[in-house]
Protein backbone atom coordinates (compact mmCIF):
# COMPACT_ATOMS: atom_id res chain seq x y z
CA UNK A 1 -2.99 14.09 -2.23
CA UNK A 2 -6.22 16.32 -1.97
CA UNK A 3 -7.95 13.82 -3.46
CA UNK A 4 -7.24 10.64 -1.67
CA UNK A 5 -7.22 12.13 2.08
CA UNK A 6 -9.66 15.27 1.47
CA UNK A 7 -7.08 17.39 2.40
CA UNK A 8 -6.76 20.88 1.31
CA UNK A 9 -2.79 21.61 0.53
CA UNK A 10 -2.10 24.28 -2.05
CA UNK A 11 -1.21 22.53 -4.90
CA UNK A 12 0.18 25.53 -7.04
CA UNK A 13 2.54 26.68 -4.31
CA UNK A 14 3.75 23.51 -3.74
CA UNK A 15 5.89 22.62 -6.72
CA UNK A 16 9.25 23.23 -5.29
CA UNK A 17 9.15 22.60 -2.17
CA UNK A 18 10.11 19.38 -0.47
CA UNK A 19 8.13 19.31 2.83
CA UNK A 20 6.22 16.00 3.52
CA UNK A 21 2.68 15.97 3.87
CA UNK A 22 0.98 13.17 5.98
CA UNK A 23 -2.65 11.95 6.30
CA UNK A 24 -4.35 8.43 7.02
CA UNK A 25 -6.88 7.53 4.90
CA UNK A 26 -9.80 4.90 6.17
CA UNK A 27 -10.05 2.11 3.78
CA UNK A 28 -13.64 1.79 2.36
CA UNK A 29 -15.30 -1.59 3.34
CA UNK A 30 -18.90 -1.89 2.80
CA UNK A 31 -18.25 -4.94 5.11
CA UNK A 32 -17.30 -2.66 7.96
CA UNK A 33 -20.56 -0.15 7.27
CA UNK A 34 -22.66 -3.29 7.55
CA UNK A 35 -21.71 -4.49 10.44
CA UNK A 36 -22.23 -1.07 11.79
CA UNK A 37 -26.12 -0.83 11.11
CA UNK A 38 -26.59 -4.68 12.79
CA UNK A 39 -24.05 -3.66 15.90
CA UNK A 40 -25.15 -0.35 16.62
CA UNK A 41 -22.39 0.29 18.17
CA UNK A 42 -20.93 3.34 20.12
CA UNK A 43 -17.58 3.53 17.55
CA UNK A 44 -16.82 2.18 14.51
CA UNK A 45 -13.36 2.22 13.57
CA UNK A 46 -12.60 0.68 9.84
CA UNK A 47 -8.44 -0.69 8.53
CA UNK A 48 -6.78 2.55 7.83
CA UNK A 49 -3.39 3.52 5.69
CA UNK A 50 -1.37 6.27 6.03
CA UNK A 51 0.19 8.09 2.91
CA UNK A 52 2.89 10.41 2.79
CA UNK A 53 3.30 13.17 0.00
CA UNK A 54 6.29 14.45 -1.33
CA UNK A 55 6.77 16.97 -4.23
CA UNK A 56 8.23 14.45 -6.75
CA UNK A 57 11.47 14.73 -9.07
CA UNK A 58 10.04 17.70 -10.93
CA UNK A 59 10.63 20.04 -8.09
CA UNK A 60 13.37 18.03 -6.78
CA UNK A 61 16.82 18.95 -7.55
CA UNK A 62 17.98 18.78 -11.78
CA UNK A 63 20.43 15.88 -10.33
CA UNK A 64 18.24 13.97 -9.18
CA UNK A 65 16.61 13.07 -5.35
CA UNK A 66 17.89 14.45 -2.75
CA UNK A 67 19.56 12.24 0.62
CA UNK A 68 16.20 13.76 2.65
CA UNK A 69 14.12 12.80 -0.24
CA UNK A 70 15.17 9.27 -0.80
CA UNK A 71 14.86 8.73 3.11
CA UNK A 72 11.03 9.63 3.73
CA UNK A 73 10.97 7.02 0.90
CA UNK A 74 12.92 4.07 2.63
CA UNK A 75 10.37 4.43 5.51
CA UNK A 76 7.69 3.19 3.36
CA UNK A 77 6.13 -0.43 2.82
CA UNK A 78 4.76 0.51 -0.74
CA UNK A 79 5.60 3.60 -3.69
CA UNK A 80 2.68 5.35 -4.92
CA UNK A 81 4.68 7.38 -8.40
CA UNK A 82 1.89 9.27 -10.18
CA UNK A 83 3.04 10.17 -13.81
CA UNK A 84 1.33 13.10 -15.95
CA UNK A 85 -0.84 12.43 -18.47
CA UNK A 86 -2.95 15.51 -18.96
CA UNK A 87 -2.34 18.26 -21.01
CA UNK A 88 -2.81 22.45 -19.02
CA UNK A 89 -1.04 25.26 -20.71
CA UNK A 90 -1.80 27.12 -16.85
CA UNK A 91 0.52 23.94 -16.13
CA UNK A 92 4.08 23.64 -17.70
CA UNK A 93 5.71 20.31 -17.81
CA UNK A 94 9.16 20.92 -16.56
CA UNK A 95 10.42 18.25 -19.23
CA UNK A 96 7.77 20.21 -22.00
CA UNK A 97 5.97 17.61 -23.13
CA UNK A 98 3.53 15.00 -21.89
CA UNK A 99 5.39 11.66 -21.94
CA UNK A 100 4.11 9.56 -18.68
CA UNK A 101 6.32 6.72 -19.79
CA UNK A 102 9.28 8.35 -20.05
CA UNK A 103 8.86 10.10 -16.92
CA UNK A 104 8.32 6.84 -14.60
CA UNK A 105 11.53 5.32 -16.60
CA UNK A 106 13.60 8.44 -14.68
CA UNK A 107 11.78 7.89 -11.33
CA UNK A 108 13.13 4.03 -11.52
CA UNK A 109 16.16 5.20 -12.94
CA UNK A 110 16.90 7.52 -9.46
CA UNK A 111 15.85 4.66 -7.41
CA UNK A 112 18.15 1.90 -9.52
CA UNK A 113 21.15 4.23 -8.61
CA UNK A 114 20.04 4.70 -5.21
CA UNK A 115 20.15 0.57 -4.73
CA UNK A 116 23.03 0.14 -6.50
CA UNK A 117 25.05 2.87 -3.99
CA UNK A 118 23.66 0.57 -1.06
CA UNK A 119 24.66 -2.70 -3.00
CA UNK A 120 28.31 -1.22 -3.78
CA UNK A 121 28.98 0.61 -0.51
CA UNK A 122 28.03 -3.08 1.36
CA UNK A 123 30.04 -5.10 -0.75
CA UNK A 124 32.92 -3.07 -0.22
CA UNK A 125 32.87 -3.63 3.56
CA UNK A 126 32.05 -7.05 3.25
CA UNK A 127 35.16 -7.65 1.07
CA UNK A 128 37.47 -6.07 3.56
CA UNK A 129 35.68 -7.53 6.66
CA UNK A 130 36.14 -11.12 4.75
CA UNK A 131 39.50 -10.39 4.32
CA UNK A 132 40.56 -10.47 7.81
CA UNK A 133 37.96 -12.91 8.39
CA UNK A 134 35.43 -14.50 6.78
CA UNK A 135 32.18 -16.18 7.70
CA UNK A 136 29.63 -18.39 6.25
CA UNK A 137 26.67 -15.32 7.02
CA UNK A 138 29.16 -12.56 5.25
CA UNK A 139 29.77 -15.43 2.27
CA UNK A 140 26.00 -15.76 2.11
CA UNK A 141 25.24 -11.78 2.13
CA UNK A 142 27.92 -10.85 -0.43
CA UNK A 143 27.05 -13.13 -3.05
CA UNK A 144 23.01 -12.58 -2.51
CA UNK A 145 24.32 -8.61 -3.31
CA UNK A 146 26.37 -9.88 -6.55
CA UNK A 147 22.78 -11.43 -7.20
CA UNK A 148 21.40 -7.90 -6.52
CA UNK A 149 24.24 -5.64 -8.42
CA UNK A 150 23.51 -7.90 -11.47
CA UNK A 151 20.11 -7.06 -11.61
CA UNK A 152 20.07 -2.74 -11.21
CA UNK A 153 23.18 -3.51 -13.76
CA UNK A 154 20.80 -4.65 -16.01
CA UNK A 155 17.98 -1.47 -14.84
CA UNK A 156 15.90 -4.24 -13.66
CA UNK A 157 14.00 -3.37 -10.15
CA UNK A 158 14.43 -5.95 -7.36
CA UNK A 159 11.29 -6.47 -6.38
CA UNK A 160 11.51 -8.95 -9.33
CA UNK A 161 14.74 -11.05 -8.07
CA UNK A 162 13.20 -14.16 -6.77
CA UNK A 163 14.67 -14.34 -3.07
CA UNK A 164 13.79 -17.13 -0.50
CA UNK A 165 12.15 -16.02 3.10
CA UNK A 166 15.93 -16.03 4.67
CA UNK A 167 17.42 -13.89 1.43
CA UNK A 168 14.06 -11.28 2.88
CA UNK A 169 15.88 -11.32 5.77
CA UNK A 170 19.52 -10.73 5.23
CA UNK A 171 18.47 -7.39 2.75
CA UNK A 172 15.30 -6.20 4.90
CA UNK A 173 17.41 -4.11 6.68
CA UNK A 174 18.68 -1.99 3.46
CA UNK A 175 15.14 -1.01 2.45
CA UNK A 176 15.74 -0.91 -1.43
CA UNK A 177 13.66 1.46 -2.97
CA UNK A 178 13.62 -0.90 -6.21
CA UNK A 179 12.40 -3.79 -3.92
CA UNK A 180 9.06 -2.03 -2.73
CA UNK A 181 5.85 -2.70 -4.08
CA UNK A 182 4.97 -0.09 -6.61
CA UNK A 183 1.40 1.78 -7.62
CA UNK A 184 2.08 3.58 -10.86
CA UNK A 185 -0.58 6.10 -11.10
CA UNK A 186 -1.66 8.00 -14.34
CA UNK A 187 -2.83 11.64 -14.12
CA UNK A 188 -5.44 11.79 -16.91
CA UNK A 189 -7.98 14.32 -18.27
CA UNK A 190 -11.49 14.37 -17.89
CA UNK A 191 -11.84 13.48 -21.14
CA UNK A 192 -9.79 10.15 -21.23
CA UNK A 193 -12.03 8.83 -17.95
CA UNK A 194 -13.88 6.01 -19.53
CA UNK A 195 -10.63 5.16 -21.81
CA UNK A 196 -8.53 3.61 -18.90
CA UNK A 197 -7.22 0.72 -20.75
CA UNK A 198 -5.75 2.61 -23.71
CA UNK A 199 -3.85 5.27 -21.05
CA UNK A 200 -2.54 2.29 -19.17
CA UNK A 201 -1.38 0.44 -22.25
CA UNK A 202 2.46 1.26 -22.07
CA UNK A 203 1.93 0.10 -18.28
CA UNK A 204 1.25 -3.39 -18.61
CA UNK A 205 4.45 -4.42 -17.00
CA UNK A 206 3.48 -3.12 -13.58
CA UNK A 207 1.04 -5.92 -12.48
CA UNK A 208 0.32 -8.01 -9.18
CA UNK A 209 1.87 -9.18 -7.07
CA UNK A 210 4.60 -6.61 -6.70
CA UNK A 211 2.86 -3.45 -8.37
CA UNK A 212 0.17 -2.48 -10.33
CA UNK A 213 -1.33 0.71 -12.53
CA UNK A 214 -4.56 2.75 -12.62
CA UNK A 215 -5.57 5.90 -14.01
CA UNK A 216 -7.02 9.26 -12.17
CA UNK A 217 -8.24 11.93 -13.33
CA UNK A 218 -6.48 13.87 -9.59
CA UNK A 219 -8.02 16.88 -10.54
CA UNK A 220 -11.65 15.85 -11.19
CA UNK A 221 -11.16 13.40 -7.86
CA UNK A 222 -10.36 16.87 -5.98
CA UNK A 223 -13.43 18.71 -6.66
CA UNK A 224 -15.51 15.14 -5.81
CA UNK A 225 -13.73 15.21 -2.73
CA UNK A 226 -15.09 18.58 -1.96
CA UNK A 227 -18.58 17.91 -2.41
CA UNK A 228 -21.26 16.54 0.07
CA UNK A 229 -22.29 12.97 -0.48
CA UNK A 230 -25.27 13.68 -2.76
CA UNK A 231 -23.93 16.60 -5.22
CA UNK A 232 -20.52 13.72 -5.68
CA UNK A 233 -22.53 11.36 -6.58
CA UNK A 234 -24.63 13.33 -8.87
CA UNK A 235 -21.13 14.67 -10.78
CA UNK A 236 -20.20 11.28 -10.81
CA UNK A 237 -22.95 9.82 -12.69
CA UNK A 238 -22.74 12.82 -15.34
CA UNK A 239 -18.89 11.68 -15.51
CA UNK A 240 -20.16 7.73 -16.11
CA UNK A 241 -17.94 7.29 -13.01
CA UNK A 242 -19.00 4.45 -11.16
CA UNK A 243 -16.60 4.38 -8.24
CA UNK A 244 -14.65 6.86 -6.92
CA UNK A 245 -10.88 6.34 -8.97
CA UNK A 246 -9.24 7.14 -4.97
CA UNK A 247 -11.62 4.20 -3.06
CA UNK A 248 -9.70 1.81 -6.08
CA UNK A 249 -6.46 3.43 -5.64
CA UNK A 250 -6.53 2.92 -1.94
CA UNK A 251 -8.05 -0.50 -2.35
CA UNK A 252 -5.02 -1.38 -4.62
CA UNK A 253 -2.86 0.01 -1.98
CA UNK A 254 -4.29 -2.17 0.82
CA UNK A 255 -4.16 -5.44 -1.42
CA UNK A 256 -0.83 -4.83 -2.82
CA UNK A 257 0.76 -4.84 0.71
CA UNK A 258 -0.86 -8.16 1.31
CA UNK A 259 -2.81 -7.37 3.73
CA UNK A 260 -6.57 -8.51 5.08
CA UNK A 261 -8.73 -7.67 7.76
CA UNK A 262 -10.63 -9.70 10.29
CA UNK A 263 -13.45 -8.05 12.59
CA UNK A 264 -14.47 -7.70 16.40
CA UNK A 265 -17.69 -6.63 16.52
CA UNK A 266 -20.35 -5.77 19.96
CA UNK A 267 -22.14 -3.13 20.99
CA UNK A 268 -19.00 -1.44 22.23
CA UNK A 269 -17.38 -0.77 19.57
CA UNK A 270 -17.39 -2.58 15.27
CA UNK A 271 -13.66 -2.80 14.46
CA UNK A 272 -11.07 -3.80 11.17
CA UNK A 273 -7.92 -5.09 12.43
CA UNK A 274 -5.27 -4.92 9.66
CA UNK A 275 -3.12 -8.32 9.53
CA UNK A 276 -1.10 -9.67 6.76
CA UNK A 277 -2.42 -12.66 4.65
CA UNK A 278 -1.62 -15.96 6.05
CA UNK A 279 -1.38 -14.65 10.23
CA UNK A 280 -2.05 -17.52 12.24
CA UNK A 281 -4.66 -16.77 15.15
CA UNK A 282 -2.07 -15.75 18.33
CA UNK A 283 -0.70 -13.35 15.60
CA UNK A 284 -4.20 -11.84 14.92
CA UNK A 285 -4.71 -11.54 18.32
CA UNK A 286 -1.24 -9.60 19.12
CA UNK A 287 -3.00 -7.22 16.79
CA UNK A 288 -5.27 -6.34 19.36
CA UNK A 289 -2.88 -6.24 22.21
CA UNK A 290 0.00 -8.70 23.18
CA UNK A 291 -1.64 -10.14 25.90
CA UNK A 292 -4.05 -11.58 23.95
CA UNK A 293 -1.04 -13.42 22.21
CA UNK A 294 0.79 -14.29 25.04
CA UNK A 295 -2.33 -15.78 26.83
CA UNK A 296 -3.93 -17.32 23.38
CA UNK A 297 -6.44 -20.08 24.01
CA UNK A 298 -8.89 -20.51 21.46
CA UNK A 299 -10.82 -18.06 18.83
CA UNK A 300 -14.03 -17.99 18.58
CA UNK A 301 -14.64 -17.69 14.53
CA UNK A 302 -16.85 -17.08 11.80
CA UNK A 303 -16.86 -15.55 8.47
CA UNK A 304 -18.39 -12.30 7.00
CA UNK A 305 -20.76 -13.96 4.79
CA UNK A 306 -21.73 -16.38 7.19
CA UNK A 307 -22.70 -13.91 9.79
CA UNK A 308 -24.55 -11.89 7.53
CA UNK A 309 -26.92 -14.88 5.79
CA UNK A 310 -28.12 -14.75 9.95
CA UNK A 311 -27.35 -11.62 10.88
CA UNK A 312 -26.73 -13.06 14.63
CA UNK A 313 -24.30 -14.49 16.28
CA UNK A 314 -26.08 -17.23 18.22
CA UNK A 315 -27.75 -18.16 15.30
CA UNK A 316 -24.46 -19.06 13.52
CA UNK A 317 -23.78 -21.18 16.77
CA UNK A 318 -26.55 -23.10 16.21
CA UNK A 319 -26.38 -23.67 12.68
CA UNK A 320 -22.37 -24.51 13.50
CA UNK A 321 -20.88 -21.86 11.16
CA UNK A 322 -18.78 -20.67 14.37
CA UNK A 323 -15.81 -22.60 15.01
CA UNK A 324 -13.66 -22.63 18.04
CA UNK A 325 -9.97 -22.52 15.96
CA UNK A 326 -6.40 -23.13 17.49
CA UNK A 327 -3.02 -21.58 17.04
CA UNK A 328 -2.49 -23.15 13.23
CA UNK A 329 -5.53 -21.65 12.56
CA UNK A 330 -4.61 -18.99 9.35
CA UNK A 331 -6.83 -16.23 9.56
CA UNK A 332 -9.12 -15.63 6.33
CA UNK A 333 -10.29 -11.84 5.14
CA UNK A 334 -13.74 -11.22 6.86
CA UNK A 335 -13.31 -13.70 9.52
CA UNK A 336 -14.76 -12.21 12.59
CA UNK A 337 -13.33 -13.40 15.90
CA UNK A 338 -13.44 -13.51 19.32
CA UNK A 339 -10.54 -14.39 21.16
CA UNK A 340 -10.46 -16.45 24.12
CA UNK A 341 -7.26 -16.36 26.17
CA UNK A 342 -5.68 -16.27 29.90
CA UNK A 343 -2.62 -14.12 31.16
């Protein structure tokens, strides 16, 4: 947590306690810095995320998560489980040994049983609300659970049960911990840095577009964190690290979520607006406030690269790489926009 947000919690008091920790964490985009040094503007505000830390299963209860536990994590769009893989005698291993595989297996495990209380506990009512009387929605809901309760029989996580847009809907509501996108990440030593592939080996499982693995060396990423710009990149060379492991990490965060940005730019202010992938243009602009929605005429669009071969936005006017686009318009990453609309 230190790491990603450049935070400063007390990591050795920590184990055992069950507090949440917030912070929100700008994503990098050189896209965003650039636009920056043409704009000049007087702010510029890039996409952020925010992550929440919480102490794990180590210093959980032996049984397992607790109720308050489990429901920081049902707030959540995506999991980000980080699994030990380095070796400190100053450290102890409540489990004593190093087995990263084994311990994800038990964090899945908890959140199988988890679902599978929601899945049981719903089906239950169902069958006695059906009883009395029964409707095609209740019909449609209990046997989309026997679909679910089939797979966490089987210890398989649902964000791999194949559901159509209105199956999304009907189960959104339970937040399954099993159905969230998942970032395993491994907690290596300095010395395994440049041998990522061989530490995420056993991990190959967890892959787009529902999860996906890295390693970090958390502790080494700490004391980058702490340094000024010049002295981290210095330690990062001698390391033969040539990005920082947390700009990936929250990267793969931002991309796993399915999510893009677009840009406003002026001399006001240089912005990323977070969308999902595939918002049509009203959408975008609801981003920005509903009124731009609600009154949606026309935007005003053109992309990244396009800007940037000219480097002005008259010029891409002339040349006709800006495009007046209408409410089917999908949104690409990098577009930037100007909306036109009328409330």
């Amino acid at each position: 947590f230190n790491a990603l947000t450049g935070a400063q919690v007390d990591t050795a008091a920590y184990s055992g306690k069950t507090e949440a920790h917030r912070a929100i964490v700008n994503v990098p985009d050189e896209r965003v810095e650039r636009l920056n040094e043409i704009f000049a503007p007087k702010k510029k505000i890039p996409a952020t995320i925010e992550y929440i830390d919480l102490a794990g299963l180590a210093a959980e209860k032996k049984s397992g998560f607790s109720d308050q536990f489990l429901g920081h994590i049902r707030l959540v769009d995506a999991i980000l489980a980080i699994v030990r893989s380095f070796s400190n005698d100053a450290v102890p291993h409540t489990a004593n040994s190093i087995d990263p595989p084994r311990d994800l297996r038990e964090i899945e495990a908890e959140f199988v049983l988890s679902d599978m209380s929601i899945v049981e506990n719903r089906m239950d009512r169902l069958q006695r609300q059906m009883k009395s009387k029964k409707t095609d929605a209740d019909a449609r809901e209990f046997a989309l659970l026997e679909r679910c309760k089939a797979f966490l029989d089987a210890e398989k996580p649902l964000r791999h049960l194949q559901m159509s847009a209105e199956e999304e809907m009907i189960v959104r509501g339970y937040q399954f911990l099993t159905q969230k996108p998942l970032i395993v990440v491994v907690n290596i030593d300095e010395s395994n840095i440049r041998n990522e592939a061989q530490v995420l080996a056993p991990f190959q499982d967890y892959a787009a577009p529902y999860a996906a693995a890295l390693s970090i060396s958390a502790q080494i990423e700490m004391e980058i964190r702490q340094l000024s710009d010049d002295e981290a990149q210095l330690f990062q060379a001698e390391l033969g690290i040539a990005e920082s492991a947390m700009a990936r990490l929250i990267r793969t965060s931002y991309d796993l979520l399915g999510l893009i940005s677009f840009f406003t730019v002026g001399s006001d202010e240089v912005r990323a607006w977070t969308i999902e992938q595939h918002t049509k243009a009203p959408q975008a602009a609801g981003a920005i406030h509903t009124d731009f929605e609600r009154g949606f005429i026309r935007a005003e669009v053109v992309h990244y690269d396009d800007f940037i071969a000219r480097t002005s936005l008259p010029q891409c006017k002339t040349d006709g790489v800006m495009r007046l686009e209408g409410k089917e318009y999908i949104v690409k990453d990098g577009d930037i926009i100007n909306f036109r609309f009328a409330v």
